[in-house]
C-alpha atoms as a PDB file:
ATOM      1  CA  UNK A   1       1.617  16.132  -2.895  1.00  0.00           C
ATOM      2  CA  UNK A   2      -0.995  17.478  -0.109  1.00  0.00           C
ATOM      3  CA  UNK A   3      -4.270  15.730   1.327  1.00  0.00           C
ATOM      4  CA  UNK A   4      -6.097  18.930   2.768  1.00  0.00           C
ATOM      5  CA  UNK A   5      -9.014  17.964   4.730  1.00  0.00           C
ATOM      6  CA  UNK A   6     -10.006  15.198   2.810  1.00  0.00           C
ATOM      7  CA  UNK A   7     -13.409  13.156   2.975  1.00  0.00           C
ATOM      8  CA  UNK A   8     -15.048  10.979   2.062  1.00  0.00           C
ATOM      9  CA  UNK A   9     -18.461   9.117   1.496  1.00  0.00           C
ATOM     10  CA  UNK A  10     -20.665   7.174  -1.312  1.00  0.00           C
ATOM     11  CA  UNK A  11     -23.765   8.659  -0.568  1.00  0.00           C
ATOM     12  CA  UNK A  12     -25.487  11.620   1.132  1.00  0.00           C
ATOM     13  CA  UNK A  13     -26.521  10.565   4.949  1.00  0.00           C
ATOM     14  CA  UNK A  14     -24.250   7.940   4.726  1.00  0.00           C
ATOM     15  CA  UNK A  15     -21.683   7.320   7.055  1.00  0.00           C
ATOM     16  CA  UNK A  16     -17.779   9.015   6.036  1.00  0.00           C
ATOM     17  CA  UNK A  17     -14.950   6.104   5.220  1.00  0.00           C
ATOM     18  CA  UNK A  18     -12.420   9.129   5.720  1.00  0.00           C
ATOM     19  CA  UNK A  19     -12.880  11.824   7.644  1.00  0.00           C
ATOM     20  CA  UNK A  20     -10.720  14.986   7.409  1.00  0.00           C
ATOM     21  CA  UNK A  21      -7.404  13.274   6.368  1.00  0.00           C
ATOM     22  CA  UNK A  22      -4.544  16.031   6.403  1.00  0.00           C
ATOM     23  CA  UNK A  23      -1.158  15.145   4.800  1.00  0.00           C
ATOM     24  CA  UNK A  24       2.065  15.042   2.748  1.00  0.00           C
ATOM     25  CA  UNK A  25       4.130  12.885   0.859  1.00  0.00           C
ATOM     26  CA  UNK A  26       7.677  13.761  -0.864  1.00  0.00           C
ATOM     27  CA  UNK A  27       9.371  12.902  -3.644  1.00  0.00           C
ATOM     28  CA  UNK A  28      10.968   9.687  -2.600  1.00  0.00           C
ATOM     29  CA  UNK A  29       8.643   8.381  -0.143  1.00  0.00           C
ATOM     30  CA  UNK A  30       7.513   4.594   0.211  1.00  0.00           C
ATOM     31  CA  UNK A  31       4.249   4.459   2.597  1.00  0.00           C
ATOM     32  CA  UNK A  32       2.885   1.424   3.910  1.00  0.00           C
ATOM     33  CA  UNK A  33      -0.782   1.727   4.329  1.00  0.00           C
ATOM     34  CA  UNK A  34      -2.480  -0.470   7.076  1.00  0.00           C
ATOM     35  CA  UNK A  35      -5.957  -0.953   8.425  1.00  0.00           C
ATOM     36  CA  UNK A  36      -8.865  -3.567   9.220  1.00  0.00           C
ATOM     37  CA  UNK A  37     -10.970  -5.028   6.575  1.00  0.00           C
ATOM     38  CA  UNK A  38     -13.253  -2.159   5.555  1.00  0.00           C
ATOM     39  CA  UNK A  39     -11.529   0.544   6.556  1.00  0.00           C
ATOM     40  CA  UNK A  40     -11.113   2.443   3.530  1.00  0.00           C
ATOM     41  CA  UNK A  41      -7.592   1.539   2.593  1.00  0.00           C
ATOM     42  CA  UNK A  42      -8.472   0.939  -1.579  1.00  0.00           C
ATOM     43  CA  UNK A  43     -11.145   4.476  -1.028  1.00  0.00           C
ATOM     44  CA  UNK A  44      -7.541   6.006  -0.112  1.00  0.00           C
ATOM     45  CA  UNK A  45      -5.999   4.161  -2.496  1.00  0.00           C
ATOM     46  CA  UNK A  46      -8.588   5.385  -5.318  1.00  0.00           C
ATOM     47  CA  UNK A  47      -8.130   8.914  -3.848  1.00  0.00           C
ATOM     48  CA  UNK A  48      -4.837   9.049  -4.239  1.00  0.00           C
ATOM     49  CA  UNK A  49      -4.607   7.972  -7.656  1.00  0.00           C
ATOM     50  CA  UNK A  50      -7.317  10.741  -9.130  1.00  0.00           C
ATOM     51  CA  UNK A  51      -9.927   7.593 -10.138  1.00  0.00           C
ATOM     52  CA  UNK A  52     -12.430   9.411  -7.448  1.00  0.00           C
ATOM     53  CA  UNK A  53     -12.968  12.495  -6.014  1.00  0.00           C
ATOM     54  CA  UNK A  54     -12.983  13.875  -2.400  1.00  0.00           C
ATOM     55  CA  UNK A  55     -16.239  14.441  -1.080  1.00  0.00           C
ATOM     56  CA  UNK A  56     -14.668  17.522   1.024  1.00  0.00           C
ATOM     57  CA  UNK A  57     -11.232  18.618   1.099  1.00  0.00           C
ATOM     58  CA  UNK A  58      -9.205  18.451  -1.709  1.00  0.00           C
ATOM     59  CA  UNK A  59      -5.442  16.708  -2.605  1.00  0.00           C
ATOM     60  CA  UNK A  60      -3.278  19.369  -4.703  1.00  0.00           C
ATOM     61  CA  UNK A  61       0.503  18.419  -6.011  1.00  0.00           C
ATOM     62  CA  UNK A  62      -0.365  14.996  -7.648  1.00  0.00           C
ATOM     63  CA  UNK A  63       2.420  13.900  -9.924  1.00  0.00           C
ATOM     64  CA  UNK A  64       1.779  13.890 -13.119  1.00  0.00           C
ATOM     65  CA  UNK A  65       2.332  10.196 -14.574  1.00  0.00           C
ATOM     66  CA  UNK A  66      -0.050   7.891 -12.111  1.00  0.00           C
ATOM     67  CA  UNK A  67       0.667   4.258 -12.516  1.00  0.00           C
ATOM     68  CA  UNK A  68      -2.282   2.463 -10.348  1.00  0.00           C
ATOM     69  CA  UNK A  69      -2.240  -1.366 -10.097  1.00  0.00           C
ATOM     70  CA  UNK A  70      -5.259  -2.253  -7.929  1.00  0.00           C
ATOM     71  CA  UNK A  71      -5.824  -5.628  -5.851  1.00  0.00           C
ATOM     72  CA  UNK A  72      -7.947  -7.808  -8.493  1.00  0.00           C
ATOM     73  CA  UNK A  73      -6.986  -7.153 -11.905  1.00  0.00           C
ATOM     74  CA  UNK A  74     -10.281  -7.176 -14.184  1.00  0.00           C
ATOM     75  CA  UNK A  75      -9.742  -9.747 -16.673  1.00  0.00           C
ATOM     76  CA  UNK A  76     -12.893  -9.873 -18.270  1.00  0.00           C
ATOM     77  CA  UNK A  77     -11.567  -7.918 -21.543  1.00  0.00           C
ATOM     78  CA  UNK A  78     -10.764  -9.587 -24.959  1.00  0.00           C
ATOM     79  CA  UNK A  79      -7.261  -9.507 -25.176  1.00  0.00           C
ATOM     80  CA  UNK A  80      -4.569 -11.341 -24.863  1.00  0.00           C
ATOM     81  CA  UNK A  81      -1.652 -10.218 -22.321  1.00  0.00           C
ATOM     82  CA  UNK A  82       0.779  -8.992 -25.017  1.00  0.00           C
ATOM     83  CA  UNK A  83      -2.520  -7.175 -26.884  1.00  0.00           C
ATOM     84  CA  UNK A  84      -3.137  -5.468 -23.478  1.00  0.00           C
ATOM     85  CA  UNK A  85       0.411  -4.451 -22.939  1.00  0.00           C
ATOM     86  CA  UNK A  86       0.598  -3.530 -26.451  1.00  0.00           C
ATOM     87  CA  UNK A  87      -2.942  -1.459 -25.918  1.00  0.00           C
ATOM     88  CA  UNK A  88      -1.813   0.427 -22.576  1.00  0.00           C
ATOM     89  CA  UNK A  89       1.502   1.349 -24.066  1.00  0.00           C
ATOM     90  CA  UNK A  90      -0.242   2.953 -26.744  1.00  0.00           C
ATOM     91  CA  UNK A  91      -2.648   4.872 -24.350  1.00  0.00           C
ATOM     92  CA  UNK A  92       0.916   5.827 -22.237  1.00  0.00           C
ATOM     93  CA  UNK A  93       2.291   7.442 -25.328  1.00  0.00           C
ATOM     94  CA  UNK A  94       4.279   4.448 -26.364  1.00  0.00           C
ATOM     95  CA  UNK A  95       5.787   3.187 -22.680  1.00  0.00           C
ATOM     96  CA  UNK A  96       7.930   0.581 -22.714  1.00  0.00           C
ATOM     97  CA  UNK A  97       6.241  -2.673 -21.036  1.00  0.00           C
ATOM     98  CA  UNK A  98       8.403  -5.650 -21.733  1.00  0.00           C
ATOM     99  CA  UNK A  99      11.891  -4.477 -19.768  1.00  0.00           C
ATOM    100  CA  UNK A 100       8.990  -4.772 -17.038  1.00  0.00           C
ATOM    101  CA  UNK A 101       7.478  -8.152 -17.924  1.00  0.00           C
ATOM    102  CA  UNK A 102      10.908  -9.943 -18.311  1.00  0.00           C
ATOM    103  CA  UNK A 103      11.415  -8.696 -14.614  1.00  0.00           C
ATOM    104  CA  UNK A 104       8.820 -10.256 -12.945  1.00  0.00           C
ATOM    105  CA  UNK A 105       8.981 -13.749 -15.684  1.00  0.00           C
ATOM    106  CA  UNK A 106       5.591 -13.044 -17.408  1.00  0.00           C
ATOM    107  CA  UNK A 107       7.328 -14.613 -20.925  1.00  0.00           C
ATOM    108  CA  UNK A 108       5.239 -18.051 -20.713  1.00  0.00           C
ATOM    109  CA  UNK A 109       1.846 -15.751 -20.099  1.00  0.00           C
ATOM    110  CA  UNK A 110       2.362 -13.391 -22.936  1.00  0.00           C
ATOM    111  CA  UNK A 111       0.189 -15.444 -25.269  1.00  0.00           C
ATOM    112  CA  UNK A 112      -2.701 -15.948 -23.181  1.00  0.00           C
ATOM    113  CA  UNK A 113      -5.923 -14.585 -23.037  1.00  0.00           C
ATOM    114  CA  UNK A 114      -6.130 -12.617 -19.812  1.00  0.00           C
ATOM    115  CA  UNK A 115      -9.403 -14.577 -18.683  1.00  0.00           C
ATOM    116  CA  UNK A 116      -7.375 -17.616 -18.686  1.00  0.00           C
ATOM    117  CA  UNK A 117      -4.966 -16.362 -15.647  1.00  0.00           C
ATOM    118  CA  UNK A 118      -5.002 -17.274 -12.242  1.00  0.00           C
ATOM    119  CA  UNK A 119      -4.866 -14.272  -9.872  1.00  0.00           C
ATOM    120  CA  UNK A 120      -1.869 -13.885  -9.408  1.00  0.00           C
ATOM    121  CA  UNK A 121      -0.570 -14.055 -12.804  1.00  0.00           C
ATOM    122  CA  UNK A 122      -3.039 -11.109 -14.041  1.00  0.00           C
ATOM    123  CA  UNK A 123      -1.781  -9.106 -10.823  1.00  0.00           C
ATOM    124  CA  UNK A 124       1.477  -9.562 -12.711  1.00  0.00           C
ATOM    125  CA  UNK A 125      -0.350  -7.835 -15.456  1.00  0.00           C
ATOM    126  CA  UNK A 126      -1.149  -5.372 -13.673  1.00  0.00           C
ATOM    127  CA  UNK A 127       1.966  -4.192 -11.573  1.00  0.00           C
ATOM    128  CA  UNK A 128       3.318  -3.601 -15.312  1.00  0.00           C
ATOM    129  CA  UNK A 129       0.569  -1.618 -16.837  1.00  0.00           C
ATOM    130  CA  UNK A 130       1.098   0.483 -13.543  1.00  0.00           C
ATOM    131  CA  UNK A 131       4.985   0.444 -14.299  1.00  0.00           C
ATOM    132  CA  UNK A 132       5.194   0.936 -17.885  1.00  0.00           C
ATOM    133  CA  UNK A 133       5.009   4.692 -17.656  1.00  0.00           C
ATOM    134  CA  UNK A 134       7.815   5.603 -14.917  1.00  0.00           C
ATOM    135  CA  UNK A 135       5.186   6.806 -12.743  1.00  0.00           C
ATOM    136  CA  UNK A 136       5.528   9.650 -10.475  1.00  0.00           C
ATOM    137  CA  UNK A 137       3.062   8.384  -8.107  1.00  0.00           C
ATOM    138  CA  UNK A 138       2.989   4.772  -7.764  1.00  0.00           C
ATOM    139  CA  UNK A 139      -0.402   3.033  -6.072  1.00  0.00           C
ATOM    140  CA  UNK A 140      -0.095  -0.483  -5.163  1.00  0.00           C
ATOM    141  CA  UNK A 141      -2.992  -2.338  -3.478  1.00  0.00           C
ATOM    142  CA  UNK A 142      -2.020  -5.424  -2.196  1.00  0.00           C
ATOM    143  CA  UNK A 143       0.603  -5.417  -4.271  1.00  0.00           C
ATOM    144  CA  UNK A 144       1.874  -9.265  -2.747  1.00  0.00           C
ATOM    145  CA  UNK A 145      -1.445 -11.392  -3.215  1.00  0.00           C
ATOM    146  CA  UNK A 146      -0.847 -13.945  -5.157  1.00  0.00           C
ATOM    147  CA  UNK A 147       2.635 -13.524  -6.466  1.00  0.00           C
ATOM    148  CA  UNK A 148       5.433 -16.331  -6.784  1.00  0.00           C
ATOM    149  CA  UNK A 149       8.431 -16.519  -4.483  1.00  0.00           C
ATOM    150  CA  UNK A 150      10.656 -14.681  -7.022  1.00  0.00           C
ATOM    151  CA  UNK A 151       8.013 -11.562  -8.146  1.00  0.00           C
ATOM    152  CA  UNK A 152       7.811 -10.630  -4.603  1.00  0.00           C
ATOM    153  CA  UNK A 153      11.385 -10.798  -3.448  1.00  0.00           C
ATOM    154  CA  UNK A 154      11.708  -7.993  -7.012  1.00  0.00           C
ATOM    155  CA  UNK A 155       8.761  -6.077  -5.833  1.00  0.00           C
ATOM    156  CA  UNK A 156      10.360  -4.283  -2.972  1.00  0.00           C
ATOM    157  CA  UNK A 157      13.709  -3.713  -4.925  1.00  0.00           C
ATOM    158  CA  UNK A 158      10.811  -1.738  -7.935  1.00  0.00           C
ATOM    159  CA  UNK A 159       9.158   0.098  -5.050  1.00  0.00           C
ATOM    160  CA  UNK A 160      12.761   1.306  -4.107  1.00  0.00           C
ATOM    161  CA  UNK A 161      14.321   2.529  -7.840  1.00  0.00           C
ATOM    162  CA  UNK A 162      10.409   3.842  -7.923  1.00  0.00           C
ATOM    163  CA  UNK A 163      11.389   6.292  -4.862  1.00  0.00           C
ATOM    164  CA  UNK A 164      14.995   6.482  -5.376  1.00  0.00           C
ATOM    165  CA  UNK A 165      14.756   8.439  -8.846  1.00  0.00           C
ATOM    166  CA  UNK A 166      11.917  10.710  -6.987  1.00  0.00           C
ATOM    167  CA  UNK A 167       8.754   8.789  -7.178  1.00  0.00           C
ATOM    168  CA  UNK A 168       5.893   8.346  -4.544  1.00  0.00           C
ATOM    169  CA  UNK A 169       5.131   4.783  -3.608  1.00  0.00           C
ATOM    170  CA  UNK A 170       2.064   4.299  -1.470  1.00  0.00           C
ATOM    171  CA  UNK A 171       1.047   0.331  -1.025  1.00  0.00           C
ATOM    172  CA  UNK A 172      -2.127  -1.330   1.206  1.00  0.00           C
ATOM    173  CA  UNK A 173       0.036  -4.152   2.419  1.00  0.00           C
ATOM    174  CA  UNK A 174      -1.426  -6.910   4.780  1.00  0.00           C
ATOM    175  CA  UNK A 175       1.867  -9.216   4.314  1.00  0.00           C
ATOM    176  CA  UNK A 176       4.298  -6.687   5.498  1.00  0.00           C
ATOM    177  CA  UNK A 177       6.246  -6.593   2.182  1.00  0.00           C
ATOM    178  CA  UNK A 178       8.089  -3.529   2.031  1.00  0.00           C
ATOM    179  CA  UNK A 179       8.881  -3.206   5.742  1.00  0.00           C
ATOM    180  CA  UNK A 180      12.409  -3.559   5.274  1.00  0.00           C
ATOM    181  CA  UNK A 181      13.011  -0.632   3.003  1.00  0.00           C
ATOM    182  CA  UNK A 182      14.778   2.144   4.843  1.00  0.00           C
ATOM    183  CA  UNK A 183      12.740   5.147   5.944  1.00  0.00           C
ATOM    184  CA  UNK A 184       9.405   3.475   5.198  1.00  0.00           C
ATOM    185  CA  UNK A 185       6.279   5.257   6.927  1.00  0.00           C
ATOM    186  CA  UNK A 186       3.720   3.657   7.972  1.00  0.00           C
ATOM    187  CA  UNK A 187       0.145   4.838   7.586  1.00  0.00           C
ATOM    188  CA  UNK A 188      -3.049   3.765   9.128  1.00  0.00           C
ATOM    189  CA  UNK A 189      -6.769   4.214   8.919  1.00  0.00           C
ATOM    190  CA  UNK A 190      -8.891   3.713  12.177  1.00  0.00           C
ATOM    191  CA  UNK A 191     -12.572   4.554  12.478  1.00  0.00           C
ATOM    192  CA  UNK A 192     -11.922   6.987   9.235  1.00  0.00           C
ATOM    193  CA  UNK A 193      -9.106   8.936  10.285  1.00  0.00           C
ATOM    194  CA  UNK A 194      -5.438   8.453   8.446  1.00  0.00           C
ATOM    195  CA  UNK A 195      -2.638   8.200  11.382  1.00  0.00           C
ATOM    196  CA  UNK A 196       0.994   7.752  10.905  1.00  0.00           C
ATOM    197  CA  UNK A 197       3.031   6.089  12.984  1.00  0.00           C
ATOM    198  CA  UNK A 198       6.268   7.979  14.208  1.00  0.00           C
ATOM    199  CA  UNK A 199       9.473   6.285  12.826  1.00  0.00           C
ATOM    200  CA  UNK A 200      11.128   3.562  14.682  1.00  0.00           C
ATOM    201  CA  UNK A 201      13.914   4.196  17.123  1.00  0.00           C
ATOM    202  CA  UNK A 202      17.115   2.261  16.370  1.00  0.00           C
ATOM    203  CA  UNK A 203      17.949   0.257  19.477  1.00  0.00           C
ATOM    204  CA  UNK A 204      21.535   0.809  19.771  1.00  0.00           C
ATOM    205  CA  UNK A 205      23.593  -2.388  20.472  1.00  0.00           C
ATOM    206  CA  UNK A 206      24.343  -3.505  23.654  1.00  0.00           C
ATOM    207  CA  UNK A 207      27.910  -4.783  25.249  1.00  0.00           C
ATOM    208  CA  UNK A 208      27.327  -8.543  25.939  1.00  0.00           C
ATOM    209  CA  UNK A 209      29.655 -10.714  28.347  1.00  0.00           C
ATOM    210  CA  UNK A 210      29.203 -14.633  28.964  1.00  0.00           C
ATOM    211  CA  UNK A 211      29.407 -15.905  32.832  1.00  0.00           C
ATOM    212  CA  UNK A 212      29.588 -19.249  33.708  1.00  0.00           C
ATOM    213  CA  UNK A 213      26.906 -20.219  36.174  1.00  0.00           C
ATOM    214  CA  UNK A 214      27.071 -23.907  38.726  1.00  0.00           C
ATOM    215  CA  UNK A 215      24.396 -24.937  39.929  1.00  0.00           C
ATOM    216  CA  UNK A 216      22.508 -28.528  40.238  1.00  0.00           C
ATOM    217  CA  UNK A 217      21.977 -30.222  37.588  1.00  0.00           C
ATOM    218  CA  UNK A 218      17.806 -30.874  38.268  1.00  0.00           C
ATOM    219  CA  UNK A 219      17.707 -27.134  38.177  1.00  0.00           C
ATOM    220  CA  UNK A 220      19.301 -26.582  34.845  1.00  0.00           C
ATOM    221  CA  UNK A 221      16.016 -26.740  32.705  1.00  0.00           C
ATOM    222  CA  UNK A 222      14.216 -24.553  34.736  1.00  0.00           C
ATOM    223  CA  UNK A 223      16.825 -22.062  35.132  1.00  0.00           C
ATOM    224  CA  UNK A 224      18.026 -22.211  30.839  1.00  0.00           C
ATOM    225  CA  UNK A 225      13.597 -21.679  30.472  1.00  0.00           C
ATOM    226  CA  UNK A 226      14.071 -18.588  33.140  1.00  0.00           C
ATOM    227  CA  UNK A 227      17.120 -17.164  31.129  1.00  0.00           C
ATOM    228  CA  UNK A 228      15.497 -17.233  27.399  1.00  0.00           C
ATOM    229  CA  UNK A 229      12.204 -16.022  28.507  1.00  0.00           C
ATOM    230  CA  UNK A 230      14.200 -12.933  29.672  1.00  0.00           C
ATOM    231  CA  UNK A 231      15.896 -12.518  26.179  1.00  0.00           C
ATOM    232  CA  UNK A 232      19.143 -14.035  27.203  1.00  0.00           C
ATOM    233  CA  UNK A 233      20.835 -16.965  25.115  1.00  0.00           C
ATOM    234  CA  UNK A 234      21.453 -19.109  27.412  1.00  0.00           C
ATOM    235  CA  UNK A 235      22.830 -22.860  26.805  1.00  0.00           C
ATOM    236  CA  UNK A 236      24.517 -25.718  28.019  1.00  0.00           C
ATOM    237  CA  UNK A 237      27.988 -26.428  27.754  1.00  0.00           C
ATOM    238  CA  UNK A 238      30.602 -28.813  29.365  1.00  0.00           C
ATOM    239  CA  UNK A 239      32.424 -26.599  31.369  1.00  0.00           C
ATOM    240  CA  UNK A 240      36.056 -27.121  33.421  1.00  0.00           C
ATOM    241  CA  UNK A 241      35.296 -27.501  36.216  1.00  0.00           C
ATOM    242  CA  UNK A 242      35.250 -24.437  38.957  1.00  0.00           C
ATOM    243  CA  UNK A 243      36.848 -24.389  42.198  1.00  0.00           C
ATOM    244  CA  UNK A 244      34.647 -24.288  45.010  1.00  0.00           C
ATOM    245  CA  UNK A 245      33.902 -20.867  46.268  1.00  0.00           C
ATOM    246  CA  UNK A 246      34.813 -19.835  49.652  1.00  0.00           C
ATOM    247  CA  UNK A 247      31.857 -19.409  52.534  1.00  0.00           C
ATOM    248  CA  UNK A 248      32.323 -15.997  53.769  1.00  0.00           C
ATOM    249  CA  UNK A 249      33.829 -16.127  57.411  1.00  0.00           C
END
């Protein structure tokens, strides 16, 4: 999947939220996308996902099956969750939504009318309408918000089988959620141009020793401040004592 040049704006004369955005994901890539309030992270988002359409440029190679869960899940519709689930699988050619609602422990919400959810139980909803399909390209804004302990220690695992079977995972993510994964990239949007950061070196490990160090004993919370400020780990200990060293000459 290619961005080629991509912009966009709302309106004519209006300023561009993107501007000229060239680039490409694989099969099997997780992307973490960053960027201030108002940057244009959900325009990407919405880009990405075919629900709107470049002003210039254009974005070729989009998988086929496009599961899209966006930050605020509309639940002003007359269903209830299992109607909705019911209704979407339908629409996906009869996906299979419940594997993916006993995953993230949506069984006491089934019954109840969406309106009645707090946010992030309909966000719930909506990472498994987005799901249900396989997707090929998975969008995820915000993807954390609201979600309990146990759905967002899953959602990095999903984002992983996602990629791992050849999927495309690209999440706005505030809370750093993914950033464990291996191989994530990291995407950003500044004044309306898409940057990625280059990967992260591994710092390879160091040898480490221990010394002992005398010295007063007035000094020792000064000097154990000094040492930890530096990076060491430095602590007391009761220590044998040391002879005295010899005074050169």
């Amino acid at each position: 999947m290619r961005l080629l040049q991509v912009s966009f704006r709302y309106r004519r004369r209006q300023p561009f939220i993107l501007k000229e955005a060239d680039a490409q994901l694989a099969a099997g890539d997780v992307i973490e996308l960053t960027g201030v309030n108002g940057a244009g992270k959900s325009t990407l988002l919405r880009l990405l996902a075919g629900l709107a359409a470049p002003t210039g440029g254009r974005i070729t190679d989009r998988p086929a099956v496009v599961g899209f869960a966006p930050d605020r899940f509309p639940t002003a519709q007359p269903f209830t969750v299992t109607a909705y689930l019911t209704h979407m699988a339908s629409v996906r050619g009869g996906a299979r939504w419940r594997p993916w609602a006993e995953r993230l422990n949506m069984g006491h919400l089934l019954g109840l009318p969406l309106g009645e959810l707090s946010k992030g139980s309909a966000h719930k909803v909506g990472l498994v309408q987005a799901l249900m399909a396989d997707p090929g390209l998975l969008i995820l804004d915000e993807p954390f918000a609201g979600l309990d302990a146990d759905a967002r220690e899953t959602l990095p695992a999903v984002a992983a089988e996602v990629a791992g079977r050849g999927g495309i995972v690209v999440a706005s993510d505030h809370q750093g959620g993914l950033r464990d994964l291996p191989g994530l990239r990291s995407w950003s949007i500044v004044d309306g141009h898409l940057k990625e950061a280059a990967p992260a070196t591994p710092v390879p490990e160091r040898a480490s020793a221990t010394v002992a160090v005398t010295l007063p004993a007035d000094e020792l919370p000064l000097f154990l401040t000094r040492m930890r400020a530096q990076g060491y780990r430095a602590q007391e200990i009761d220590a044998p004592d040391f002879p005295p060293s010899e005074e050169p000459g």
